[in-house]
Protein backbone atom coordinates (compact mmCIF):
# COMPACT_ATOMS: atom_id res chain seq x y z
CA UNK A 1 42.07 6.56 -22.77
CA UNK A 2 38.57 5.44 -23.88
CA UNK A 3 37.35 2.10 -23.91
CA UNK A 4 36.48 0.23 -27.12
CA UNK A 5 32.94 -1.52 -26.14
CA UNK A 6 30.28 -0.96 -27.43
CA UNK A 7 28.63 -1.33 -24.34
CA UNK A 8 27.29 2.56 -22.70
CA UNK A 9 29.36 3.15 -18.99
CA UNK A 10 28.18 5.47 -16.38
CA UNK A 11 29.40 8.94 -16.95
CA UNK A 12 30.98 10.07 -14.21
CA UNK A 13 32.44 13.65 -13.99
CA UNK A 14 34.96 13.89 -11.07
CA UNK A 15 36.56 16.88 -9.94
CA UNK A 16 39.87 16.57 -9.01
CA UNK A 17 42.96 14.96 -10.02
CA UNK A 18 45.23 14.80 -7.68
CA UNK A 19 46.51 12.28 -4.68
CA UNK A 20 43.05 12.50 -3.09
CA UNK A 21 41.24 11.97 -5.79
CA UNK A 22 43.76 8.26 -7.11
CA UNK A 23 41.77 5.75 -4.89
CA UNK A 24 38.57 6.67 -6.62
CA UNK A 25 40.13 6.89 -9.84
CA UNK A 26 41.00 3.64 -9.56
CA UNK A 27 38.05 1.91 -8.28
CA UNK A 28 36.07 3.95 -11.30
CA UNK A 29 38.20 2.39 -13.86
CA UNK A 30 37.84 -1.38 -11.97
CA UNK A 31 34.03 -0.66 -11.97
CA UNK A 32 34.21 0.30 -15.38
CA UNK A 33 32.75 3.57 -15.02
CA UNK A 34 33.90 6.30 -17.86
CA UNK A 35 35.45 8.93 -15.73
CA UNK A 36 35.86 12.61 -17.36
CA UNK A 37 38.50 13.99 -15.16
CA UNK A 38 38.59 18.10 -14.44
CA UNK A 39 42.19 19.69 -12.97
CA UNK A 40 43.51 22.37 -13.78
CA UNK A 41 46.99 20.84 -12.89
CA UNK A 42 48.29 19.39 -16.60
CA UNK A 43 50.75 16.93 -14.91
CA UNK A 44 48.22 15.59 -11.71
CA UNK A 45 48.78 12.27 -11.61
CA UNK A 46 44.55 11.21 -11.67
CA UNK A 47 45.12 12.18 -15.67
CA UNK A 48 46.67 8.57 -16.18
CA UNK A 49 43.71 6.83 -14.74
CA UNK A 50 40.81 9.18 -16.92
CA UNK A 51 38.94 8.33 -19.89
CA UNK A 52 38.72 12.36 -20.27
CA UNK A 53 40.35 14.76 -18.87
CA UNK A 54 39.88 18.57 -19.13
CA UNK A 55 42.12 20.90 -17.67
CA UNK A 56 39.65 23.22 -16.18
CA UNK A 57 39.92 24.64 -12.40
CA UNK A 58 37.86 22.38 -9.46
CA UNK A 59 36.68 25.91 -8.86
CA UNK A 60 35.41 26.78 -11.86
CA UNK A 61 31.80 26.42 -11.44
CA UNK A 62 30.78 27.77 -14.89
CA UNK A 63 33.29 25.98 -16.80
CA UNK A 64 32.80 22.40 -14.63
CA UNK A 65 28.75 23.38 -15.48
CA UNK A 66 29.23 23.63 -19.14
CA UNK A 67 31.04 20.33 -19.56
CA UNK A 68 28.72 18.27 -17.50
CA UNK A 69 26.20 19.35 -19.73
CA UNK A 70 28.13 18.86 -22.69
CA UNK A 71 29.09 15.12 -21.94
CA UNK A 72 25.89 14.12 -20.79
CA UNK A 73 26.67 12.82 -17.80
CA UNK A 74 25.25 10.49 -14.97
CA UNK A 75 26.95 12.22 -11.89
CA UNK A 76 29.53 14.30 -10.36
CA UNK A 77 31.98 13.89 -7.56
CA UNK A 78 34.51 15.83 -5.57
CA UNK A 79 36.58 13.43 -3.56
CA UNK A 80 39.15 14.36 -1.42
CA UNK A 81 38.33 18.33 -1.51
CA UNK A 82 35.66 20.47 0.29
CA UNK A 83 35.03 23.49 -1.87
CA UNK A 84 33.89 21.84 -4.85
CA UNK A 85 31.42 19.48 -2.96
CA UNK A 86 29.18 22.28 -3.26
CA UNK A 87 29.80 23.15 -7.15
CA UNK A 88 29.23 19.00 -7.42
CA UNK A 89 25.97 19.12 -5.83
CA UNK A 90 24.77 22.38 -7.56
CA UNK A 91 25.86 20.93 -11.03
CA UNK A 92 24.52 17.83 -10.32
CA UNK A 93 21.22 19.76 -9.35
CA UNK A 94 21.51 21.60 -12.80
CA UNK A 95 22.22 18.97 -15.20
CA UNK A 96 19.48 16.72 -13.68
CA UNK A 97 21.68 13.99 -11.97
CA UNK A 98 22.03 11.79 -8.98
CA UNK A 99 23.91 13.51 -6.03
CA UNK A 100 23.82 12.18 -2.24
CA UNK A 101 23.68 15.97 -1.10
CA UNK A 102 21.28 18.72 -1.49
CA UNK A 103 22.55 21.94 -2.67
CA UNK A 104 21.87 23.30 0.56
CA UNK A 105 23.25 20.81 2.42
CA UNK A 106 26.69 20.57 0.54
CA UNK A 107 26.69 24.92 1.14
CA UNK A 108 26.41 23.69 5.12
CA UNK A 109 29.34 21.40 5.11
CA UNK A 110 31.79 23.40 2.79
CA UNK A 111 31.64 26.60 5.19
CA UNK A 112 33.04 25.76 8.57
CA UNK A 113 31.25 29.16 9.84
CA UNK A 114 28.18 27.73 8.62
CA UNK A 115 29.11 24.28 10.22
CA UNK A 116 29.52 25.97 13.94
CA UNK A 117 26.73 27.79 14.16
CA UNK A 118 24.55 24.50 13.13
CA UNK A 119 26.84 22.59 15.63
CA UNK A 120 25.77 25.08 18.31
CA UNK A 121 22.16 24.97 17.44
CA UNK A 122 22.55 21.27 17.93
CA UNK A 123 24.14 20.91 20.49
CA UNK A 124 27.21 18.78 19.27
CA UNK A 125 30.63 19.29 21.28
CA UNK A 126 32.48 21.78 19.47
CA UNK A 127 35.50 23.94 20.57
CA UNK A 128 34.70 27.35 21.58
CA UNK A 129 34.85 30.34 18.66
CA UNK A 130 34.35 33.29 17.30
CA UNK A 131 33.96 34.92 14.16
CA UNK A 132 36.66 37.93 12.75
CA UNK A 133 36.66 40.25 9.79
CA UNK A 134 40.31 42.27 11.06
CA UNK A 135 42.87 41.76 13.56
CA UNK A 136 41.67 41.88 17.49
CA UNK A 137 44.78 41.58 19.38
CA UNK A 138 42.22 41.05 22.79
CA UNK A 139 41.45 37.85 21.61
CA UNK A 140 42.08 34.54 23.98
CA UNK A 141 45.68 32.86 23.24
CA UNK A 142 46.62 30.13 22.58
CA UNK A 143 44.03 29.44 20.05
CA UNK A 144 43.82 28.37 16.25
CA UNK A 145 43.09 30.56 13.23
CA UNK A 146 41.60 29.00 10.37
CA UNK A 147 39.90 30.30 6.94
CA UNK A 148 36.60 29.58 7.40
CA UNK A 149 36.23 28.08 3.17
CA UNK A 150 39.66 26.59 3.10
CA UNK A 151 41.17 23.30 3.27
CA UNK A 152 44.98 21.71 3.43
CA UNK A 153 46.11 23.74 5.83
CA UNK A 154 45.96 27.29 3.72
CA UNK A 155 45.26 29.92 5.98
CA UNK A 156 46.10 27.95 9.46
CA UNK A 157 48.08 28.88 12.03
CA UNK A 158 48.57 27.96 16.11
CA UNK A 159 48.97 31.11 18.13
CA UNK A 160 50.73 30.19 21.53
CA UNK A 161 52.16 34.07 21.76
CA UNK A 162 50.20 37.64 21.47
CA UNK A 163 52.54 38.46 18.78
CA UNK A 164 51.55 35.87 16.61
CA UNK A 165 48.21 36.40 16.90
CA UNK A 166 47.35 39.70 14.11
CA UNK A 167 49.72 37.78 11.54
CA UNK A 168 47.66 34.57 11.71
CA UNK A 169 44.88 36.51 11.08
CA UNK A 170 45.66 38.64 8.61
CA UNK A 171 46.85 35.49 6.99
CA UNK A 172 43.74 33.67 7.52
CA UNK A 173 41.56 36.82 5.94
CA UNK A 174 43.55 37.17 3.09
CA UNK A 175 42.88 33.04 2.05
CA UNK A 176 39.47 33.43 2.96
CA UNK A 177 36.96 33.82 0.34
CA UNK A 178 34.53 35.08 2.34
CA UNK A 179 36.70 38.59 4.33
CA UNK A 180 36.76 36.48 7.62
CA UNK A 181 38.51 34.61 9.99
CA UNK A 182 37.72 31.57 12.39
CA UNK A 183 39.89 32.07 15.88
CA UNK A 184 38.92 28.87 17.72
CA UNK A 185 39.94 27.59 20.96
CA UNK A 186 42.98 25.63 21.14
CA UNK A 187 42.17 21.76 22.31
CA UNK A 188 45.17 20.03 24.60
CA UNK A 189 44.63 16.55 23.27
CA UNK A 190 45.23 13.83 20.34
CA UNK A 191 43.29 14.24 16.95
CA UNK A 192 40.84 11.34 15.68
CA UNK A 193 39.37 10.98 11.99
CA UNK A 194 35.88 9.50 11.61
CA UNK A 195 35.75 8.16 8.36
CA UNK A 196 31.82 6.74 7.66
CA UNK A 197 29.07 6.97 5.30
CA UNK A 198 25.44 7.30 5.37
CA UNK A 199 22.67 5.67 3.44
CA UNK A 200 19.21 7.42 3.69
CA UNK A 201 20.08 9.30 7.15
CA UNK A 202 21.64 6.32 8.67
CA UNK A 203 25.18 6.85 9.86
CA UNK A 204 27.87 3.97 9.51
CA UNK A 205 30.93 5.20 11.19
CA UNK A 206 33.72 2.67 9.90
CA UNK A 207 37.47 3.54 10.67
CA UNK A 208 38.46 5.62 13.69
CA UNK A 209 42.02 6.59 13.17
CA UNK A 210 44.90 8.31 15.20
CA UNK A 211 45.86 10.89 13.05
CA UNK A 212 50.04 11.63 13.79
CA UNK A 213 50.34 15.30 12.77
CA UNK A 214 53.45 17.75 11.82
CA UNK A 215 54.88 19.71 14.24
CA UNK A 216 54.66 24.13 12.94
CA UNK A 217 55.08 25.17 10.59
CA UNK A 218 53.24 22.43 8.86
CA UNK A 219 50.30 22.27 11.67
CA UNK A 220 47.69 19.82 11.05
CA UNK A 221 49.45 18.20 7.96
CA UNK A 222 49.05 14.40 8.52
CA UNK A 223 52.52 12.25 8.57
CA UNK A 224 50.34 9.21 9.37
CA UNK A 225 46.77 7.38 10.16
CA UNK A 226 46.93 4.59 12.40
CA UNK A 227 43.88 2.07 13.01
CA UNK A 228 42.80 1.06 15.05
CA UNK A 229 42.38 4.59 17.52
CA UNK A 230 44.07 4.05 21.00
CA UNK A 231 42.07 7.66 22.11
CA UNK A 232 38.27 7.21 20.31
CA UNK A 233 36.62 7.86 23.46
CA UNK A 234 33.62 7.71 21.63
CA UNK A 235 34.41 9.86 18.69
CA UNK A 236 32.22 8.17 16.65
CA UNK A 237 28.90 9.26 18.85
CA UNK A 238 29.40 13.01 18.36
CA UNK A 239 30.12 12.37 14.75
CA UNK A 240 26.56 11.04 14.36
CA UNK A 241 25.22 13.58 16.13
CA UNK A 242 27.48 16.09 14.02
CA UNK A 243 26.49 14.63 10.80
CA UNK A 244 22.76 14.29 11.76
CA UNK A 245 22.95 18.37 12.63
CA UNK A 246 24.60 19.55 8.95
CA UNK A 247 21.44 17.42 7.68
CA UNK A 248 23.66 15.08 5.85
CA UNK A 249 21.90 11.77 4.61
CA UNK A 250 23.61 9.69 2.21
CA UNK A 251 27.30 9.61 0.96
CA UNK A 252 30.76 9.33 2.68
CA UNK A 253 31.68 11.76 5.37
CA UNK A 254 35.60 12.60 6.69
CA UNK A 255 35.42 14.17 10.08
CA UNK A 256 38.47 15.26 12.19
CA UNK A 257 37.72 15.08 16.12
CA UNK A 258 40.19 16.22 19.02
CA UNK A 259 39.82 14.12 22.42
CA UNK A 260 39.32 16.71 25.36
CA UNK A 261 39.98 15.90 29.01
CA UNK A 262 35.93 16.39 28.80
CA UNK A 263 35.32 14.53 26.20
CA UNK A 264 35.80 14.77 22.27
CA UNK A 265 35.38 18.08 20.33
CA UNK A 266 34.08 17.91 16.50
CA UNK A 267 36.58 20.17 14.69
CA UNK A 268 34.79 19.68 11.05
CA UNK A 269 33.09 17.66 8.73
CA UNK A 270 33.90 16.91 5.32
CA UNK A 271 31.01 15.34 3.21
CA UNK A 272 33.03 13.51 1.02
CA UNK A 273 36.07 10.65 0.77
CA UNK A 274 39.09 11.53 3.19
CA UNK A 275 41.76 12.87 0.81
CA UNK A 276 44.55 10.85 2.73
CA UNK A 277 43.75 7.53 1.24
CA UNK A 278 41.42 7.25 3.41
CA UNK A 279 39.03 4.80 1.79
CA UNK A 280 41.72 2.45 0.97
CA UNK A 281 42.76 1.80 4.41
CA UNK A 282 39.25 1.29 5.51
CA UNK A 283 39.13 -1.66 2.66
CA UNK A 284 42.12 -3.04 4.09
CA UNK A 285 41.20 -2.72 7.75
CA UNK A 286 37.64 -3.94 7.27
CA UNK A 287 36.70 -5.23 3.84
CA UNK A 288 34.16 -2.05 3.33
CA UNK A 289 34.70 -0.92 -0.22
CA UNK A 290 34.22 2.93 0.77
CA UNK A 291 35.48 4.15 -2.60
CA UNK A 292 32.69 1.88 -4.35
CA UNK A 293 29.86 3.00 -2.19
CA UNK A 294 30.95 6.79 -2.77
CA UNK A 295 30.75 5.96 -6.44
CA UNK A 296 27.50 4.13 -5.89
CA UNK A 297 26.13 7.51 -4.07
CA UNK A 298 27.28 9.75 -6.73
CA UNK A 299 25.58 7.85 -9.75
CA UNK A 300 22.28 7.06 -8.14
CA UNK A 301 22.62 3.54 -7.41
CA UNK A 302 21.51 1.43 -4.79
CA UNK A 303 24.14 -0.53 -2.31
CA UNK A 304 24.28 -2.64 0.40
CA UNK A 305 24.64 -1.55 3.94
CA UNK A 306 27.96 -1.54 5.08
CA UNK A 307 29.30 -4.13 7.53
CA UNK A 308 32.30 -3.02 9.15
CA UNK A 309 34.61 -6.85 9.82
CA UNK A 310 38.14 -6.14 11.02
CA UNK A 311 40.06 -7.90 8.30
CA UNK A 312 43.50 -7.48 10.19
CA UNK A 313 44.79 -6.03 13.40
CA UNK A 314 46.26 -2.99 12.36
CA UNK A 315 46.62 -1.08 9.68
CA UNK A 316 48.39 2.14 8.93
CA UNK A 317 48.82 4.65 5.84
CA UNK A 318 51.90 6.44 6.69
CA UNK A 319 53.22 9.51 4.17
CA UNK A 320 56.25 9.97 2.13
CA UNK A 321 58.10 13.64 3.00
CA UNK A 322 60.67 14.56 0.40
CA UNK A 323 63.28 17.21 1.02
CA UNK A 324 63.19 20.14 -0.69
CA UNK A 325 64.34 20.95 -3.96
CA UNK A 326 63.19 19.58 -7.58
CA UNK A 327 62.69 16.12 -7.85
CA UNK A 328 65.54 13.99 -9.93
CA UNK A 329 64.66 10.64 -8.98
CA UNK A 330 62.97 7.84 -6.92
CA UNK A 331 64.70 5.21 -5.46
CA UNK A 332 63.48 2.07 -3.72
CA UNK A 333 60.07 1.86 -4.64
CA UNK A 334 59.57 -1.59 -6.00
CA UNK A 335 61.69 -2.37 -2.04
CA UNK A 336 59.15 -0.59 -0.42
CA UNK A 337 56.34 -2.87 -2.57
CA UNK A 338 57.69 -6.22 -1.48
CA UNK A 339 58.20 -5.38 1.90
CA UNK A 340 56.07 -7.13 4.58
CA UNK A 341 52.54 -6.19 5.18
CA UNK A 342 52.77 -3.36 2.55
CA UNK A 343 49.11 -3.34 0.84
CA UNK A 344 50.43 -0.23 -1.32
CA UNK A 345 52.88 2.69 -2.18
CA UNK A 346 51.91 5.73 -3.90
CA UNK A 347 54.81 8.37 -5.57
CA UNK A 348 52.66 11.63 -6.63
CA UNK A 349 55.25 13.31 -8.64
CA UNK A 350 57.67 13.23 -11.75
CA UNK A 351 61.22 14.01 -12.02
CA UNK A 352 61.09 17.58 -12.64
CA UNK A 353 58.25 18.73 -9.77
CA UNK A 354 59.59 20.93 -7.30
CA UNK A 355 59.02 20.31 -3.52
CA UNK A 356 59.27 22.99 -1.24
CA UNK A 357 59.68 22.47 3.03
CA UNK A 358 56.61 20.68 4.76
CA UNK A 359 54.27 23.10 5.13
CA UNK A 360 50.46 21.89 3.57
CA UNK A 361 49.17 18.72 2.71
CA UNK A 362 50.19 18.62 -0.79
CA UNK A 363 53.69 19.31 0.15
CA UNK A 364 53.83 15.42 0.43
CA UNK A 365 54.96 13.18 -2.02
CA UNK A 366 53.43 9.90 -1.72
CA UNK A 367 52.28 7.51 0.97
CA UNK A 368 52.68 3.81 1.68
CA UNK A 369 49.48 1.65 3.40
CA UNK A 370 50.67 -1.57 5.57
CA UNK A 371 48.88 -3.94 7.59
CA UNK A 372 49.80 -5.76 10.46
CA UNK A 373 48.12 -8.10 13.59
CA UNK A 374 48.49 -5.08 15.71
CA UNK A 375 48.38 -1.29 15.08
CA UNK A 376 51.84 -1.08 16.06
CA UNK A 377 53.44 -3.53 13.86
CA UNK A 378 51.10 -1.98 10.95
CA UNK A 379 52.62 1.38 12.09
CA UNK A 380 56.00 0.29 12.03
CA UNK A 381 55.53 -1.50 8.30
CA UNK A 382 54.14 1.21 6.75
CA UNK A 383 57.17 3.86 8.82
CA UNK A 384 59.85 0.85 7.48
CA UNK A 385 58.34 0.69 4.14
CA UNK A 386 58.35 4.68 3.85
CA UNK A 387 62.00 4.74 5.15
CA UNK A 388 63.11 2.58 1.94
CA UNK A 389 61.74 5.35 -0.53
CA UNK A 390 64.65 7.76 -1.05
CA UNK A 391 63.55 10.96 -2.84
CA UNK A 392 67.16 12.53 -4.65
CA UNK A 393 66.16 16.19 -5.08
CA UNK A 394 68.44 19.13 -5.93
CA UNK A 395 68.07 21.89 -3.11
CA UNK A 396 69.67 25.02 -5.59
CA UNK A 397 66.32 24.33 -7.79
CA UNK A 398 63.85 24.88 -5.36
C-alpha cells in the first residue's frame, strides 16, 4: 500500500518476492523506503510488504528495464537470487542509478563457469572441474553436476554410480541457459556459508555458519544454519581471497565453502543477501544490520563499517518441511512464537498452495530463527520450535 506523506522516499525497485527476498522487505518498509516489488508469482508472500508490486518475471530484463524507468527510481536489488543480480546491475547502469556492482562484475558472479575460471586464475582453492556440452560417460565418479546459471538446486545432482552419471547431465544441460554442464569434483567434508559484505574493496566476513543439508534427492537444500561454525577452518580467508578475484567491491556477498581434509574449497559466490534468512540471523547473532547495509549499497548511500559483536552464543535458523499435498492449514504457530529463544517464525504459503516431496529450496515452507548461549541449545530451540508447526495437507491433491 502507499504511504500518505508528503514527504519523497527512496525508490527502490526489488526483484523478487518471495521467502528470500521477506527480510529485506521488511527492513525497506522499517526504513521507510518505497519498495516497487517485481514477481511474477501473484500470491508470493513479499506482495504484502510492497508499496508496488508488478507481476512481471525476475527474468524479464526488458520488462524489469521499462518499469525502472517508468517509476523513476533510486536503485535496484535482487536479494536472495543470482540470475537477476546481473539484470539489477545492468538496469541500474541504464536508468542512471546507484548499484554496488559493475555490470561486468555482476556477469562474473552470476555464471559459476565464469566464477572458476577467475578462481583458477587466482589462485583461490576451488574443487577440481570441467566444462560439458553432452554426456561423457569417461568422466571421474563420484562427482557433482551442476547448471552452470542456475540456482536452488535446479539442475543438481550427486553421481556416486556410472549409471547416474549421463542422466545428471543431460539434466543439468537441459536447465542450463547456456547448452552446458559443470561436472565438479565431489568434496568428502561439511559445508560452511560465508555471509559478509564489502565496502569499497574491503571484505567484512560476519557469520560463518554450518549449513545441515538434505540427504538425495533434495541435495544441497538447507534444513538448517547453525552459528557459530564448529568446521570454519578458516573459511573466511579463501572467501576474501574469492571475493577479491570476481573483483567484487561493495555490497553483501553469500558464499558456500566445503572443508577438505586439505583445507576449505570455495564452491560459489553469490553477490547478494543469502536467500535463507540469512541476514536476519547475522542481526541476531551479532547486532550487524546486514539487510540495512544491502539497502544502503543499493541506493547509493554511505554506512558505517560493520562491527561484528556476538550478541548471543548461538543462534540457529532452522526450516519448516511440510509433507506433501495441498496445504489446508497451519497449526501451532503463535506456540512456536512464544517458545524460548525463538527471535522469529516465518509460514511462506496459504491454504490452497500445493507442496510437492523435498526436492529444491523452495519446496520449504517456512523457517523459524532461535537463539541460545550455545549453538547447540540455539539449534535445539529453533529444531523444538519447528517441531510445534504442524502443516495439515491433503496428499490426493498433490
Amino acid at each position: 500500500m502507499a504511504r500518505d506523506s508528503g514527504e519523497r522516499h527512496p525508490r527502490l525497485l526489488v526483484l523478487g518476492a518471495g521467502p528470500a527476498q521477506l527480510g529485506l522487505l521488511e527492513a525497506a518498509r522499517a526504513r521507510g523506503v518505497f519498495t516497487i516489488v517485481v514477481d511474477r508469482d501473484p500470491a508470493a508472500p513479499g506482495f504484502a510488504l510492497a508499496d508496488r508490486r508488478a507481476i512481471i518475471s525476475t527474468e524479464d530484463e526488458r520488462g524489469i528495464d521499462r518499469l525502472a524507468q517508468a517509476e523513476r527510481i533510486d536503485g535496484v536489488i535482487a536479494p536472495g537470487i543470482d540470475w537477476p543480480v546481473g539484470i539489477a546491475a545492468r538496469v541500474a547502469a541504464r536508468v542512471r542509478a546507484p548499484h554496488p556492482l559493475e555490470p561486468a562484475v555482476a556477469g562474473l558472479a552470476v555464471s559459476k563457469t565464469k566464477q572458476r575460471e577467475r578462481f583458477a586464475e587466482a589462485g583461490v582453492p576451488q574443487p577440481r572441474w570441467q566444462l560439458v556440452t553432452a554426456p561423457n560417460d569417461g568422466l571421474p565418479v563420484p562427482c557433482v553436476v551442476k547448471a552452470p546459471d542456475r540456482q536452488g538446486q535446479r539442475g543438481l545432482s550427486i553421481v556416486r554410480d556410472r549409471s547416474e552419471l549421463a542422466p545428471a547431465i543431460e539434466a543439468a544441460l537441459a536447465a542450463s541457459r547456456n547448452g552446458a554442464a559443470i561436472v565438479e569434483e565431489l568434496i568428502d567434508g561439511p559445508e560452511v556459508t560465508v555471509n559478509g559484505c564489502s565496502m569499497d574493496g574491503e571484505f567484512f566476513p560476519l557469520t560463518v555458519t554450518d549449513r545441515i543439508t538434505a540427504e538425495p534427492p533434495a541435495f544441497g537444500v538447507a534444513l538448517a544454519h547453525v552459528w557459530p561454525s564448529r568446521r570454519d577452518r578458516g573459511a573466511a580467508d579463501v572467501v576474501r581471497e574469492a571475493v577479491a578475484a570476481l573483483g567484487i567491491r561493495n555490497g553483501p556477498t553469500y558464499t558456500q565453502v566445503r572443508i577438505a581434509e586439505d583445507g576449505p574449497k570455495v564452491m560459489e559466490v553469490a553477490a547478494r543477501l543469502g536467500g535463507g534468512h540469512d541476514a536476519e540471523l547475522c542481526h541476531a547473532a551479532l547486532g550487524v544490520d546486514l539487510n540495512g547495509l544491502a539497502l544502503a549499497a543499493a541506493l547509493g548511500e554511505d554506512a558505517a563499517r560493520p562491527v561484528a559483536v556476538p550478541q548471543v552464543g548461538g543462534a540457529t535458523t532452522a526450516f519448516l518441511v511440510p509433507p506433501p499435498g495441498e496445504l489446508a492449514s497451519v497449526e501451532g504457530v503463535e506456540e512456536a512464537k512464544s517458545a524460548e529463544g525463538v527471535v522469529a517464525v516465518r509460514v511462506y504459503r496459504r491454504p490452497g498452495h500445493r507442496f510437492g516431496e523435498l526436492r529444491v529450496g523452495a519446496d520449504r515452507a517456512g523457517a523459524v530463527l532461535a537463539i541460545g548461549d550455545s549453538r547447540d541449545e540455539a539449534y535445539e530451540r529453533a529444531r523444538s520450535a519447528a517441531a510445534l508447526i504442524r502443516f495439515q495437507t491433503d496428499a490426493a491433491l498433490v
